[in-house]
N, C-alpha and C. Protein backbone atom coordinates (compact mmCIF):
# COMPACT_ATOMS: atom_id res chain seq x y z
N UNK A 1 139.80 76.37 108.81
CA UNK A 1 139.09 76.92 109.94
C UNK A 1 138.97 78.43 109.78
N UNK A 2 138.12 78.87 110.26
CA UNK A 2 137.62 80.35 110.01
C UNK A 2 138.20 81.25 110.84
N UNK A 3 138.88 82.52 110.32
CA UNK A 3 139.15 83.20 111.49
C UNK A 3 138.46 83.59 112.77
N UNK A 4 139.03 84.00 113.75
CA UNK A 4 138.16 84.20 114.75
C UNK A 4 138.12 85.78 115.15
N UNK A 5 136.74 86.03 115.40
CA UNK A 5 136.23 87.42 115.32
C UNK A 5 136.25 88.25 116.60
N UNK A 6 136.64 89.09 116.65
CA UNK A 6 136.95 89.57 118.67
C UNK A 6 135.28 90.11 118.65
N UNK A 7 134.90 90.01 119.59
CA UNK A 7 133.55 90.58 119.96
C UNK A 7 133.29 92.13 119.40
N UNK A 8 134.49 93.33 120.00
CA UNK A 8 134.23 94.54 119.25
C UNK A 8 133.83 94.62 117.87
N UNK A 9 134.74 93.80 117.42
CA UNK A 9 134.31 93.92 116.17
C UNK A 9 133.66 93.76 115.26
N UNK A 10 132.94 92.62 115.73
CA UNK A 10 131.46 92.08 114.94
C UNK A 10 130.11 93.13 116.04
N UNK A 11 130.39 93.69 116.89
CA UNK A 11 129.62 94.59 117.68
C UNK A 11 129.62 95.74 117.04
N UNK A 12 130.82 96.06 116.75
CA UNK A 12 130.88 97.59 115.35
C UNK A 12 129.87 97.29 114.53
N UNK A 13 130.41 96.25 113.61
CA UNK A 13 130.19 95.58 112.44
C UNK A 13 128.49 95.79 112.52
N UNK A 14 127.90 95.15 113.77
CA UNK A 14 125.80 95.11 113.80
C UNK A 14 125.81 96.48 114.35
N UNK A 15 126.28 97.28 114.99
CA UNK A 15 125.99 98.56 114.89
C UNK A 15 126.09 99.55 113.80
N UNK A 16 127.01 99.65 113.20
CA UNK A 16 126.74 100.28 111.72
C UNK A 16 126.34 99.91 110.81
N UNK A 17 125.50 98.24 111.34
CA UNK A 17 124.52 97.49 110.07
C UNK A 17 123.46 98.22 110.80
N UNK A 18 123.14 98.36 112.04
CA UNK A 18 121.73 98.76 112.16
C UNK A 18 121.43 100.59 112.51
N UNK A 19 122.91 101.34 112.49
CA UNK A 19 122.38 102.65 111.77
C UNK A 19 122.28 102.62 110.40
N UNK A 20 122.84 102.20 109.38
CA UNK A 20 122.55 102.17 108.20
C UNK A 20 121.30 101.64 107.67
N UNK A 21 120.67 100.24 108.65
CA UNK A 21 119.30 100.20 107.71
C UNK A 21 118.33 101.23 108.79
N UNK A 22 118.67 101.41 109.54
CA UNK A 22 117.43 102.45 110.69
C UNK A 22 117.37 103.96 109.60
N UNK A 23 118.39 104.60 109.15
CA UNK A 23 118.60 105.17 108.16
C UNK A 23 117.83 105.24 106.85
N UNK A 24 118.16 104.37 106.47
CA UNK A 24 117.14 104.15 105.01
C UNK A 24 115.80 103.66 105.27
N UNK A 25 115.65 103.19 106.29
CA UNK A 25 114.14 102.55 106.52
C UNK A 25 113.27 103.70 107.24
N UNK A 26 114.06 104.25 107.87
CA UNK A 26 113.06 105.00 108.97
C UNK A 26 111.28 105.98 107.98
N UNK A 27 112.17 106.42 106.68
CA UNK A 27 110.89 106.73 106.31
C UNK A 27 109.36 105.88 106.45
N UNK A 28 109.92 104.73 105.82
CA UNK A 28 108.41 103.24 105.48
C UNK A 28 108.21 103.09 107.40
N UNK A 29 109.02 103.37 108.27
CA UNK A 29 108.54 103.14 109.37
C UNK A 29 107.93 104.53 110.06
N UNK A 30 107.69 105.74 109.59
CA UNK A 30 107.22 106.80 110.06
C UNK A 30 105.38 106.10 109.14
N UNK A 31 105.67 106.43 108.32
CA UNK A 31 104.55 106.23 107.56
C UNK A 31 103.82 104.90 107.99
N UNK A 32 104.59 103.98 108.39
CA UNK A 32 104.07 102.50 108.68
C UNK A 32 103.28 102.82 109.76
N UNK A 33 104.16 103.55 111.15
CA UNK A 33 103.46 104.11 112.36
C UNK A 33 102.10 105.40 112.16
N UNK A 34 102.38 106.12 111.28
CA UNK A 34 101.07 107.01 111.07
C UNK A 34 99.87 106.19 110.48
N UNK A 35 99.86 105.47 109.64
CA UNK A 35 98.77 104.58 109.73
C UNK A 35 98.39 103.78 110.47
N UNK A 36 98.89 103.47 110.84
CA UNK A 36 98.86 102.21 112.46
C UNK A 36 97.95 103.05 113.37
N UNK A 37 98.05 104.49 113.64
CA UNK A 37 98.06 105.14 114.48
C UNK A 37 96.48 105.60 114.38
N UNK A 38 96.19 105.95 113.15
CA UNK A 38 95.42 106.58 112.43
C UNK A 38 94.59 105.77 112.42
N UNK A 39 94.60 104.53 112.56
CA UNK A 39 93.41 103.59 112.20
C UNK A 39 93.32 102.86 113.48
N UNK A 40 94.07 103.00 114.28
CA UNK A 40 93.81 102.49 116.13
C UNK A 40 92.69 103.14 115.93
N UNK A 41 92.31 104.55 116.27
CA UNK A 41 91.31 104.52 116.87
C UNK A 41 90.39 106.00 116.26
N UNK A 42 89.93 105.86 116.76
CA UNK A 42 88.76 107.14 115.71
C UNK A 42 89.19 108.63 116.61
N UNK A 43 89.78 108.81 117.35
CA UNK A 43 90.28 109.61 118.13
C UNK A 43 91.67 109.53 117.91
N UNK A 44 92.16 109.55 117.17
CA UNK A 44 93.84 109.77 116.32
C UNK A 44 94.25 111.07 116.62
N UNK A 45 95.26 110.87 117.03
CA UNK A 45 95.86 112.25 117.60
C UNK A 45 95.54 113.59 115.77
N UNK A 46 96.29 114.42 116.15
CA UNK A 46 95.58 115.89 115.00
C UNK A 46 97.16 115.24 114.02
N UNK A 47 97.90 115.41 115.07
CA UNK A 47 99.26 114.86 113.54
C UNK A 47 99.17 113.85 112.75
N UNK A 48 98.53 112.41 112.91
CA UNK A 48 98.28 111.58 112.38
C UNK A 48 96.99 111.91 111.66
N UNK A 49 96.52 112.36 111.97
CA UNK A 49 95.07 112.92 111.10
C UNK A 49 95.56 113.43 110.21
N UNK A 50 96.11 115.12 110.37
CA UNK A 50 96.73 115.62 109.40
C UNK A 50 98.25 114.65 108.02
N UNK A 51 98.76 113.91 108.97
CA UNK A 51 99.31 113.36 107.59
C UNK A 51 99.12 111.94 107.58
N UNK A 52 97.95 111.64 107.51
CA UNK A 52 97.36 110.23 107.55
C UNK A 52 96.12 110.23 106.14
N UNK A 53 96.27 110.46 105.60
CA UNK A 53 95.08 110.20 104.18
C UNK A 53 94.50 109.59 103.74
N UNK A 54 93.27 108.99 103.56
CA UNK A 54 92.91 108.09 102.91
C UNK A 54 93.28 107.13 101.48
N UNK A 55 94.82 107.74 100.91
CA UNK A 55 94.74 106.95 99.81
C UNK A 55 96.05 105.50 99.98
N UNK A 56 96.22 105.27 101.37
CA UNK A 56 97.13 104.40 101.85
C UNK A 56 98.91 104.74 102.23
N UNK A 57 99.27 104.45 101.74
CA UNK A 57 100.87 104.36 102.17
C UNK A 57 101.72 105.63 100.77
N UNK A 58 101.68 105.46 99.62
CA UNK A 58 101.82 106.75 98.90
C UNK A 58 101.37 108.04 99.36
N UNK A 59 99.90 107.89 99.29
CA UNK A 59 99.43 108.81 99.99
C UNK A 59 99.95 109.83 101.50
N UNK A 60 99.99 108.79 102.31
CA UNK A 60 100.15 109.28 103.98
C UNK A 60 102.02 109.87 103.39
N UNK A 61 102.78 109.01 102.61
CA UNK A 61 103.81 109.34 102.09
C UNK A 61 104.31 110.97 101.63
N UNK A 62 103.34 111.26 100.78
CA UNK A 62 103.16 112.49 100.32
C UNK A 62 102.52 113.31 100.79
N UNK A 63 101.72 112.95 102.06
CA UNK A 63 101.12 114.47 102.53
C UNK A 63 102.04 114.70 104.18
N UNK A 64 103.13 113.69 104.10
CA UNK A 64 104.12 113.71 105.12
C UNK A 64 105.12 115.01 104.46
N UNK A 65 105.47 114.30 103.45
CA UNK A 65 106.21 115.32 102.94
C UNK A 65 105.64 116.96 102.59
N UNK A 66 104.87 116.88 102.24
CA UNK A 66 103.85 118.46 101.90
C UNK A 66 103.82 118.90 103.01
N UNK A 67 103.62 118.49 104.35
CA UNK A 67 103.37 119.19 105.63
C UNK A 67 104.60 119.64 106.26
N UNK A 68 105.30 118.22 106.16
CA UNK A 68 106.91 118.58 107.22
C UNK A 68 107.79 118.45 106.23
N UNK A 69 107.50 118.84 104.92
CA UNK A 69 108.86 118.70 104.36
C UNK A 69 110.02 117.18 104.43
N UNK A 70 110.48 117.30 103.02
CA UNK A 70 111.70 115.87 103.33
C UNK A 70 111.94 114.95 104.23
N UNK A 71 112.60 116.17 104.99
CA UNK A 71 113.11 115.91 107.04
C UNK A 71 112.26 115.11 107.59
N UNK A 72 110.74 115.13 107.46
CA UNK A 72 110.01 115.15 107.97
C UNK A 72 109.94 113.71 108.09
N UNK A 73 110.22 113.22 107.13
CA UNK A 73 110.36 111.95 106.61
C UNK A 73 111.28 110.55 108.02
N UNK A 74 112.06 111.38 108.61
CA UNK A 74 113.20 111.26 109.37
C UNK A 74 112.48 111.21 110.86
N UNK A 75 111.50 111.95 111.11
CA UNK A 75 110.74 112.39 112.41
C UNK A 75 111.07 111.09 113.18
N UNK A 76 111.42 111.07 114.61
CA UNK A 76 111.53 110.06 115.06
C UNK A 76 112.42 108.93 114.97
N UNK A 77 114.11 109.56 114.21
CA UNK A 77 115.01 108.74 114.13
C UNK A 77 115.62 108.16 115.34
N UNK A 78 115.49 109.57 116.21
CA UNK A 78 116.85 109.25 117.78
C UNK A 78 116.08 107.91 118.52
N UNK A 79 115.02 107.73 118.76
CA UNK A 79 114.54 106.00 119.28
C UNK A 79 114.70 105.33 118.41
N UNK A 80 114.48 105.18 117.15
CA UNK A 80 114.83 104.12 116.41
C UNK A 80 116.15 103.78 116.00
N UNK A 81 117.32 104.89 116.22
CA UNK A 81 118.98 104.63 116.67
C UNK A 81 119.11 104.13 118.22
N UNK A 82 118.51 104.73 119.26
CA UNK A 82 118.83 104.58 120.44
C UNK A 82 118.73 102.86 120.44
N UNK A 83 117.46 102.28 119.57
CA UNK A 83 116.96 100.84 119.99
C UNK A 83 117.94 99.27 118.81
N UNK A 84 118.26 100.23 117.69
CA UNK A 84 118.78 99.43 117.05
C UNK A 84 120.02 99.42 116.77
N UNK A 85 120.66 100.67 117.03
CA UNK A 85 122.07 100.30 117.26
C UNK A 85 122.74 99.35 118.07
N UNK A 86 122.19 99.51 119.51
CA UNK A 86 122.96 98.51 120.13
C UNK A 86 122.35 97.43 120.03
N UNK A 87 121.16 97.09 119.53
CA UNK A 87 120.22 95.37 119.80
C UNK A 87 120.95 95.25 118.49
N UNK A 88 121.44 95.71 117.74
CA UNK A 88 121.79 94.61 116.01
C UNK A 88 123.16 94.24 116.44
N UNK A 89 123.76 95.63 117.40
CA UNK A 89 125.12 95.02 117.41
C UNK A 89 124.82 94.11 118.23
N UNK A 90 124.34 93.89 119.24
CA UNK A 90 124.21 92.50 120.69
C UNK A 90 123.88 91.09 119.49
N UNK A 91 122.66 91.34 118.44
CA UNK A 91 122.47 90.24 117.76
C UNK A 91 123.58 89.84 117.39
N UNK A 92 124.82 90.61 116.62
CA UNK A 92 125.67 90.33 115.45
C UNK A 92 126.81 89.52 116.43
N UNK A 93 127.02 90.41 117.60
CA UNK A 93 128.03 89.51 118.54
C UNK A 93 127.54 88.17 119.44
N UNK A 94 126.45 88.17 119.63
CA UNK A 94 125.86 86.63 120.00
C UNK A 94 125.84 85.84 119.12
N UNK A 95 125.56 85.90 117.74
CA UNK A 95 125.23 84.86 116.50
C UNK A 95 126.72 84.73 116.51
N UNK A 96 128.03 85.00 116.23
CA UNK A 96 129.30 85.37 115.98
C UNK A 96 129.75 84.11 116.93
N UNK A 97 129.50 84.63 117.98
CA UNK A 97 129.93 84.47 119.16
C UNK A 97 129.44 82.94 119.32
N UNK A 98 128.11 82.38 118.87
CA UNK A 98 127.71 80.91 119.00
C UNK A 98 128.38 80.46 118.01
N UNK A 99 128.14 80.79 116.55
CA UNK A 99 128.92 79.91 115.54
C UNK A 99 130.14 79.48 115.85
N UNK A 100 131.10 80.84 116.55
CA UNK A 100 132.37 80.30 116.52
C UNK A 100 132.68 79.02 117.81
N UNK A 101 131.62 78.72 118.63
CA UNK A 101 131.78 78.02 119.94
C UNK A 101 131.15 76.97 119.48
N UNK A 102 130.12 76.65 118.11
CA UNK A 102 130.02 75.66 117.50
C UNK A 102 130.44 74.94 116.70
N UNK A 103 131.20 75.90 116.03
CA UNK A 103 131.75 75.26 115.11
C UNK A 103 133.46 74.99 115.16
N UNK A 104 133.95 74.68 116.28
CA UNK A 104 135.00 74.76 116.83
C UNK A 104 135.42 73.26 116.52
């Protein structure tokens, strides 16, 4: 039988799973959102214009970086921590939390 997991701790456990991928992902999701943005509507705000390019996802990639620098890359981390820290940890302790009441 499998040990059994206290809630904190598989709640840690999806919270520092979901700063760590919000972390490494957030770039492909800045860039994912500037094209998204850019191609809503023909009236695209001037920032998405400016680092939105016609040569796709490399592109919008690299003229992110040329404009705002590295960092820039990062724009818009604190909502994408505020939203996935605690929803990965709530996932990690509900899934946890059923297996162990199923598989009992």
């Amino acid at each position: 039988m499998a040990q059994k997991k206290s809630p904190a701790a598989t709640f840690v456990a999806g919270s520092v799973s979901g700063t760590l991928s919000t972390l490494l992902l957030q770039p492909l999701d800045l860039v994912k959102t500037r094209l998204q943005v850019a191609g809503a509507t023909p009236y695209a705000t001037t920032i998405a214009r400016n680092a939105c390019v016609p040569g796709g996802m490399i592109a919008t990639f690299s003229a992110v970086v040329q404009h705002e620098k590295l960092t820039g890359l990062w724009r818009g981390l604190s909502p994408s921590l505020s939203r996935c820290v605690p929803g990965v940890g709530l996932y990690f302790t509900t899934l946890t939390s059923l297996q162990q009441s199923i598989c009992k």
